[in-house]
C-alpha atoms as a PDB file:
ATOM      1  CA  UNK A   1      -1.626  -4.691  -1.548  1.00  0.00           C
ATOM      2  CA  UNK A   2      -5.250  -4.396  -0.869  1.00  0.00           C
ATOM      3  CA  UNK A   3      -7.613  -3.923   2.173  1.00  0.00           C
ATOM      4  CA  UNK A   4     -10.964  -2.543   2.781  1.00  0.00           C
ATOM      5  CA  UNK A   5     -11.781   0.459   4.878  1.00  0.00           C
ATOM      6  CA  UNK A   6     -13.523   0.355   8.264  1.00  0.00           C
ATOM      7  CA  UNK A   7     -17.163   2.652   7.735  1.00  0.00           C
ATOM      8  CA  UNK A   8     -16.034   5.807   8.303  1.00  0.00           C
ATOM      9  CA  UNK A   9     -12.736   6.042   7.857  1.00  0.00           C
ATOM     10  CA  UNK A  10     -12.138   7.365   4.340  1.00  0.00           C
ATOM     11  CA  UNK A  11     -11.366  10.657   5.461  1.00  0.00           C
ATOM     12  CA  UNK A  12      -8.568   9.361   7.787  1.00  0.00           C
ATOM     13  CA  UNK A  13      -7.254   7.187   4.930  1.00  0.00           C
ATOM     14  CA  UNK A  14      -7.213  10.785   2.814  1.00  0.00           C
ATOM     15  CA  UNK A  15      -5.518  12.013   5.484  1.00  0.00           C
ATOM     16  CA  UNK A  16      -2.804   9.190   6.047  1.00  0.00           C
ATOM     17  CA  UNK A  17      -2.147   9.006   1.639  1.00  0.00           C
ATOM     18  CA  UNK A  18      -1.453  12.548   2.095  1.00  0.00           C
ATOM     19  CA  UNK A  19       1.196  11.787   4.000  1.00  0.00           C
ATOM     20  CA  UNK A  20       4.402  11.519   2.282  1.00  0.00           C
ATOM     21  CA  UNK A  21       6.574   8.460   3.256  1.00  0.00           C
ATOM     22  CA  UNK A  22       9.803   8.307   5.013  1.00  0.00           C
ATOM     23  CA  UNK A  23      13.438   7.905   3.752  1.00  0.00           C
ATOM     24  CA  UNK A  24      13.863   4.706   5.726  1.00  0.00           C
ATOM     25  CA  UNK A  25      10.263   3.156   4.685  1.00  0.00           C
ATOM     26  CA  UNK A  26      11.030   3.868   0.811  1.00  0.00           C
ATOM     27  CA  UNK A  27      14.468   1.998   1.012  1.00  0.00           C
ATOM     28  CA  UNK A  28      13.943  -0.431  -2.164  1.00  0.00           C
ATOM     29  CA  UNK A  29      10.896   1.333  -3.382  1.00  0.00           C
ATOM     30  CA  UNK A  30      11.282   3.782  -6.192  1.00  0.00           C
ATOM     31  CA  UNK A  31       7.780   4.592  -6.566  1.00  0.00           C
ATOM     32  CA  UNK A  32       4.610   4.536  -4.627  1.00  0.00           C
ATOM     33  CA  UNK A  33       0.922   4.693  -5.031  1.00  0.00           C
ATOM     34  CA  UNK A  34      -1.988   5.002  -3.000  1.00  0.00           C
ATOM     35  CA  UNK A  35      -5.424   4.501  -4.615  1.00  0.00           C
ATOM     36  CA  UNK A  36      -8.328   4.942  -2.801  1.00  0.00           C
ATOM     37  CA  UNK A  37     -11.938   4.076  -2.738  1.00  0.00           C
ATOM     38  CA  UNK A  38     -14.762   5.004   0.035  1.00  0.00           C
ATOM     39  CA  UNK A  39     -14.110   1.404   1.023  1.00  0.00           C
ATOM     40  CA  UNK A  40     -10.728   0.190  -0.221  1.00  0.00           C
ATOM     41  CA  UNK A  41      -7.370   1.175  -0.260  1.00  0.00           C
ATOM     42  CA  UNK A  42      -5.121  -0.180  -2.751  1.00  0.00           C
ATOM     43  CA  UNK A  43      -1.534   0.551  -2.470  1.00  0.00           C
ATOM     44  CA  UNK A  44       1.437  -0.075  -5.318  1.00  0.00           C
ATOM     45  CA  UNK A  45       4.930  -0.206  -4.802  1.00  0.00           C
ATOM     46  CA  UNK A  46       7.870  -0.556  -7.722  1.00  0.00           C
ATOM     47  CA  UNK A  47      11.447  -0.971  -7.286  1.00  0.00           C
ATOM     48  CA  UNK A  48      13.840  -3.474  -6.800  1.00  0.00           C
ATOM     49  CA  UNK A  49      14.009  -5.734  -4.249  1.00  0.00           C
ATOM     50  CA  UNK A  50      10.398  -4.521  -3.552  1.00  0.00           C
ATOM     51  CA  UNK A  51       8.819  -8.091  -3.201  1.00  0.00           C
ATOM     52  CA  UNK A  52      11.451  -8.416   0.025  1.00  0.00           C
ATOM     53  CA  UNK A  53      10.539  -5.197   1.378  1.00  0.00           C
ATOM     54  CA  UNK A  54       6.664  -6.222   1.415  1.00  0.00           C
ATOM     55  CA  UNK A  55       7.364  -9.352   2.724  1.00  0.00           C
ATOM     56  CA  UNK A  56       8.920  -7.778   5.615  1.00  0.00           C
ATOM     57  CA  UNK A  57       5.789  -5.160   6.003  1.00  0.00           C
ATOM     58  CA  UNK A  58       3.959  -9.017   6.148  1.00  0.00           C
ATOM     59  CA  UNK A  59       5.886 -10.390   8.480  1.00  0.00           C
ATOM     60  CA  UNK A  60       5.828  -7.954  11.409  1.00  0.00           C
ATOM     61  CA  UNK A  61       2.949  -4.789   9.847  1.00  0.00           C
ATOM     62  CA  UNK A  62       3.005  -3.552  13.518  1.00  0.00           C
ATOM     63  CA  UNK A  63       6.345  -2.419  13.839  1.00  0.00           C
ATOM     64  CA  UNK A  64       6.995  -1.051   9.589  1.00  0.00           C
ATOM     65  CA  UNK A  65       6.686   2.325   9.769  1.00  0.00           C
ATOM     66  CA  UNK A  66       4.829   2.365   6.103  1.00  0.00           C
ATOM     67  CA  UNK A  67       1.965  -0.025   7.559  1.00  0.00           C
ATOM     68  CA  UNK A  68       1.314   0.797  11.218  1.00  0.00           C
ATOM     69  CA  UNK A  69      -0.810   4.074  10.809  1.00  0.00           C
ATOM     70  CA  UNK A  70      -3.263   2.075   8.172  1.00  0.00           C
ATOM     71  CA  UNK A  71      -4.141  -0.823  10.460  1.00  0.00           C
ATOM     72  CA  UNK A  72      -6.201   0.754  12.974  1.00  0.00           C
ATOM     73  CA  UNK A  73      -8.391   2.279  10.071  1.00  0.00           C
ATOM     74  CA  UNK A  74      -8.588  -1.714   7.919  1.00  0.00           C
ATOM     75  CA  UNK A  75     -11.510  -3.942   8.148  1.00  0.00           C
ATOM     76  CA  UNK A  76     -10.319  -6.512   6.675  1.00  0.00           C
ATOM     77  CA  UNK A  77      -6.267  -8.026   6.229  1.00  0.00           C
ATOM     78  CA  UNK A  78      -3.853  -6.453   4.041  1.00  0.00           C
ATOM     79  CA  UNK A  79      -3.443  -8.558   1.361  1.00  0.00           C
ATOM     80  CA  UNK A  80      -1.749  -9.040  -2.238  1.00  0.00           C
ATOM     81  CA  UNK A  81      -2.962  -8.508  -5.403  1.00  0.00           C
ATOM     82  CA  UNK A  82      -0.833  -9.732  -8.130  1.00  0.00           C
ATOM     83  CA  UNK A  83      -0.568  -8.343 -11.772  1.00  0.00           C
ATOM     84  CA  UNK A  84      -2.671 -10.896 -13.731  1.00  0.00           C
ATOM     85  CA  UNK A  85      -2.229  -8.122 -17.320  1.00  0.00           C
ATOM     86  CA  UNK A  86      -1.218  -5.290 -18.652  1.00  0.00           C
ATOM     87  CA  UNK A  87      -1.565  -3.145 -21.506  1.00  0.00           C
ATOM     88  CA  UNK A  88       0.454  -0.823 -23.389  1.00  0.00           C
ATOM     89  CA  UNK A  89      -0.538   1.821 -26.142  1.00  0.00           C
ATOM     90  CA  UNK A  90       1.917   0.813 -29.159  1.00  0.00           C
ATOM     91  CA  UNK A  91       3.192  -1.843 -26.977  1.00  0.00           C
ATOM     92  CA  UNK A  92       4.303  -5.334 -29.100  1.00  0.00           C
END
């Protein structure tokens, strides 16, 4: 999931990635990643079930618990970025 930063808000975004995530938000997650730009936030979740879980964060961002603090600091929507490749080392 993908959005860019309102101007000035990088250090807030440092400040909310630094943050480490609830019990009850990671439920279905098993990992988590926040990658950050001076204008865009990326953020990667694994697990199972973890297409559901997003699609809930979609369907009401406001009231999940893992989404709320970032909207205030977004400039544009939070959207999805889908794996087009990937590469391993020794991979077949």
């Amino acid at each position: 999931m993908i959005a860019s930063l309102r101007p000035g808000t990088y250090e807030r975004a440092e400040e909310l990635a630094s943050d480490p995530p609830t019990e009850s938000t990671m439920t279905g997650i098993e990992r988590w990643s926040i990658f950050l730009s001076p204008t865009e936030v990326a953020f990667v979740f694994e697990g199972e079930d973890v297409e559901e879980r997003i699609r809930e964060w979609f369907d009401d961002p406001v009231r999940s618990p893992a989404i709320s603090p970032w909207l205030a600091i977004f400039d544009s929507p939070l959207h999805v970025a889908r794996e087009a490749r990937a590469w391993e080392q020794g991979g077949s």
